[in-house]
C-alpha atoms as a PDB file:
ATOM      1  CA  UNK A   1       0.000   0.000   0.000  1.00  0.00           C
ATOM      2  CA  UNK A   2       1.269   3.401  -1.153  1.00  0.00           C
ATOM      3  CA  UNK A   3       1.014   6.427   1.320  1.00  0.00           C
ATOM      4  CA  UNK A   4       0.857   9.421  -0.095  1.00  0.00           C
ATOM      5  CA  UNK A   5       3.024  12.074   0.468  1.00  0.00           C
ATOM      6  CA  UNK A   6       0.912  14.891   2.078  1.00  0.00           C
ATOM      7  CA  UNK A   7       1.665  18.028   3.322  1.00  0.00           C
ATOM      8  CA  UNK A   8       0.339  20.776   5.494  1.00  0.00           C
ATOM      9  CA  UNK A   9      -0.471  24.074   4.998  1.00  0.00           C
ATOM     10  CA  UNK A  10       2.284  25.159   7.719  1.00  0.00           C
ATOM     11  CA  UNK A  11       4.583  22.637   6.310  1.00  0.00           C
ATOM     12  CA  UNK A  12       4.319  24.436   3.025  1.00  0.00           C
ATOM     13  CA  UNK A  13       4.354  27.935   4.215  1.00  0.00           C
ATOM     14  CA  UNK A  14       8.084  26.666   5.975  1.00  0.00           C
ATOM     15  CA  UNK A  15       9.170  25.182   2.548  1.00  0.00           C
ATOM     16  CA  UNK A  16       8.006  28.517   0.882  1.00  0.00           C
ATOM     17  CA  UNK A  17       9.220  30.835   3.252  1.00  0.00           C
ATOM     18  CA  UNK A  18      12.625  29.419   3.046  1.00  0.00           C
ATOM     19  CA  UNK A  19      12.823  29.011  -1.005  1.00  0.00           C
ATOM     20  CA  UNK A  20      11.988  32.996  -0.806  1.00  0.00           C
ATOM     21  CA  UNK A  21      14.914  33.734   1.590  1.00  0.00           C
ATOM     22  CA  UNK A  22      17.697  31.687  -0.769  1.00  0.00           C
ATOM     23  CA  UNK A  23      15.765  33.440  -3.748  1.00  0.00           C
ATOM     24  CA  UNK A  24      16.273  37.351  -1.825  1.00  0.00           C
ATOM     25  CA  UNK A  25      19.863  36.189  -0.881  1.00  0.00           C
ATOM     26  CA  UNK A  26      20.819  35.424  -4.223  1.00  0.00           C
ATOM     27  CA  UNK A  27      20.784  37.547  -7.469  1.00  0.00           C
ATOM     28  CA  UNK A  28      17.297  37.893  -8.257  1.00  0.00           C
ATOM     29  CA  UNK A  29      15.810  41.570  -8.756  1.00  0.00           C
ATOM     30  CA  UNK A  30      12.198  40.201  -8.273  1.00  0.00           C
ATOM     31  CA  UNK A  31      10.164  36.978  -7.351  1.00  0.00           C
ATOM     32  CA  UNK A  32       8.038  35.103  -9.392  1.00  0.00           C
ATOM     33  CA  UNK A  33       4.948  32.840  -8.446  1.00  0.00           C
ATOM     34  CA  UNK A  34       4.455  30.007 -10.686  1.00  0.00           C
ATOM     35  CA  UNK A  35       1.567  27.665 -10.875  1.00  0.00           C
ATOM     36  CA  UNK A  36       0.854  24.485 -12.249  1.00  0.00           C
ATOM     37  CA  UNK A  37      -1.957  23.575 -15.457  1.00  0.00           C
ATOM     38  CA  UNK A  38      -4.109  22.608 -12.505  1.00  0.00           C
ATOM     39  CA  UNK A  39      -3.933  25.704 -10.332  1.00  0.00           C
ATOM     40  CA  UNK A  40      -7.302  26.916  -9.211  1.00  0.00           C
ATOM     41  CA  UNK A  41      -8.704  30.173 -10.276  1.00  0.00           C
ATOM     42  CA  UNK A  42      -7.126  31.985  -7.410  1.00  0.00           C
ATOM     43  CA  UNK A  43      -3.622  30.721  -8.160  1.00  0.00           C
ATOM     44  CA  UNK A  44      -3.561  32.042 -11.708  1.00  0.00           C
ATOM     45  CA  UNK A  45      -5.105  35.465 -10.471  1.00  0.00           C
ATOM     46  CA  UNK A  46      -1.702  35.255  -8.230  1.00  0.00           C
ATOM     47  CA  UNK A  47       0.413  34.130 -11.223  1.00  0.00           C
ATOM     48  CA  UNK A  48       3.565  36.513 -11.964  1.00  0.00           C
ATOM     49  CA  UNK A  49       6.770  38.365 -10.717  1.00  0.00           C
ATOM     50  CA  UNK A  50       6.360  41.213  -7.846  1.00  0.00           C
ATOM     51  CA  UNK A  51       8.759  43.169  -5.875  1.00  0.00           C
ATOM     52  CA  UNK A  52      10.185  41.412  -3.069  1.00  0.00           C
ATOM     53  CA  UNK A  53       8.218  43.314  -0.335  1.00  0.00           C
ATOM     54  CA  UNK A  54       4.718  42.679  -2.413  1.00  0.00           C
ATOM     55  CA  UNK A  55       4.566  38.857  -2.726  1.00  0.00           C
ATOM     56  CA  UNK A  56       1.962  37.119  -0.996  1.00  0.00           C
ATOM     57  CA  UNK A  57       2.941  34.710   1.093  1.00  0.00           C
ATOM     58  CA  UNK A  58       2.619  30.600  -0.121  1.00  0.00           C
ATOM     59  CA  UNK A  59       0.634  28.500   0.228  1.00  0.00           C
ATOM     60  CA  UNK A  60      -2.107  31.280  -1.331  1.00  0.00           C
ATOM     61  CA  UNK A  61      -5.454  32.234   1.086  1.00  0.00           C
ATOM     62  CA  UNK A  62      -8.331  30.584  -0.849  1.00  0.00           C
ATOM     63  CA  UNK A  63      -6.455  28.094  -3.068  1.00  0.00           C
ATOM     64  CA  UNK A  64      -9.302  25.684  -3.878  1.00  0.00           C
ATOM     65  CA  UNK A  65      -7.300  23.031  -5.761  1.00  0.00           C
ATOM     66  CA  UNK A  66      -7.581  19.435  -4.450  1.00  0.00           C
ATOM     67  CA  UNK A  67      -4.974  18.666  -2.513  1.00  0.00           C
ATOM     68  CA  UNK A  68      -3.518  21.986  -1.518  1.00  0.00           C
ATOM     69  CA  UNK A  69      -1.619  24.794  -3.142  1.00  0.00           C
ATOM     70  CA  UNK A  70       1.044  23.977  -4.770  1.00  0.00           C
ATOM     71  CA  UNK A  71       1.988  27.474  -6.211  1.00  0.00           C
ATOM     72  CA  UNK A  72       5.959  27.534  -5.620  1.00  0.00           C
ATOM     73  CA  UNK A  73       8.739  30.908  -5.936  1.00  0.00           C
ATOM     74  CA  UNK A  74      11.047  31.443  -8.691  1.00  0.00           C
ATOM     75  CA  UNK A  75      13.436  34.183  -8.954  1.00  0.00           C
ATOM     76  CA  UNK A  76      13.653  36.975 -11.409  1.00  0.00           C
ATOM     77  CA  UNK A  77      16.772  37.266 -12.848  1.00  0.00           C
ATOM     78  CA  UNK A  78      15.940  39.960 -15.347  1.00  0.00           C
ATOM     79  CA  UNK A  79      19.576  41.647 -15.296  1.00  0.00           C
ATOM     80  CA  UNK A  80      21.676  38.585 -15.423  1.00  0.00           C
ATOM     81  CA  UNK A  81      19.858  36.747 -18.653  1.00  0.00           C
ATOM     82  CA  UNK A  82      21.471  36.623 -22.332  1.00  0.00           C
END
């Protein structure tokens, strides 16, 4: 029998809050959220890059997608790129 691997909303909101920190200590000039295909209609409104001091925090308020948020960081490295 298989268990799944299930996480908390806490549990996420550590893993998030960390990934944020490494992204603000590194070179990025923004954040990015990215979602997957089956985000919820909240996580796409969310969707996009924002200043550092403007991101909301993960997992999103409201998510409605089965199994939890799974909306993750990414940085913006807009003045490091080809």
């Amino acid at each position: 029998m298989a268990i799944a691997n299930q996480q908390t909303d806490a549990q996420r909101r550590e893993e998030q809050r960390v990934a944020l920190e490494k992204i603000r200590a590194g070179l990025a000039t923004r954040v990015r959220i990215l979602v997957a295909p089956d985000a919820c209609p909240v996580c796409r409104a969310c969707e996009g890059a924002y200043e550092f001091g403007d991101v909301p925090e993960l997992p999103l308020e409201g998510c409605s997608r089965p199994g939890g948020c799974n909306a993750v960081y990414a940085p913006v490295l807009d003045l490091y790129g080809p």
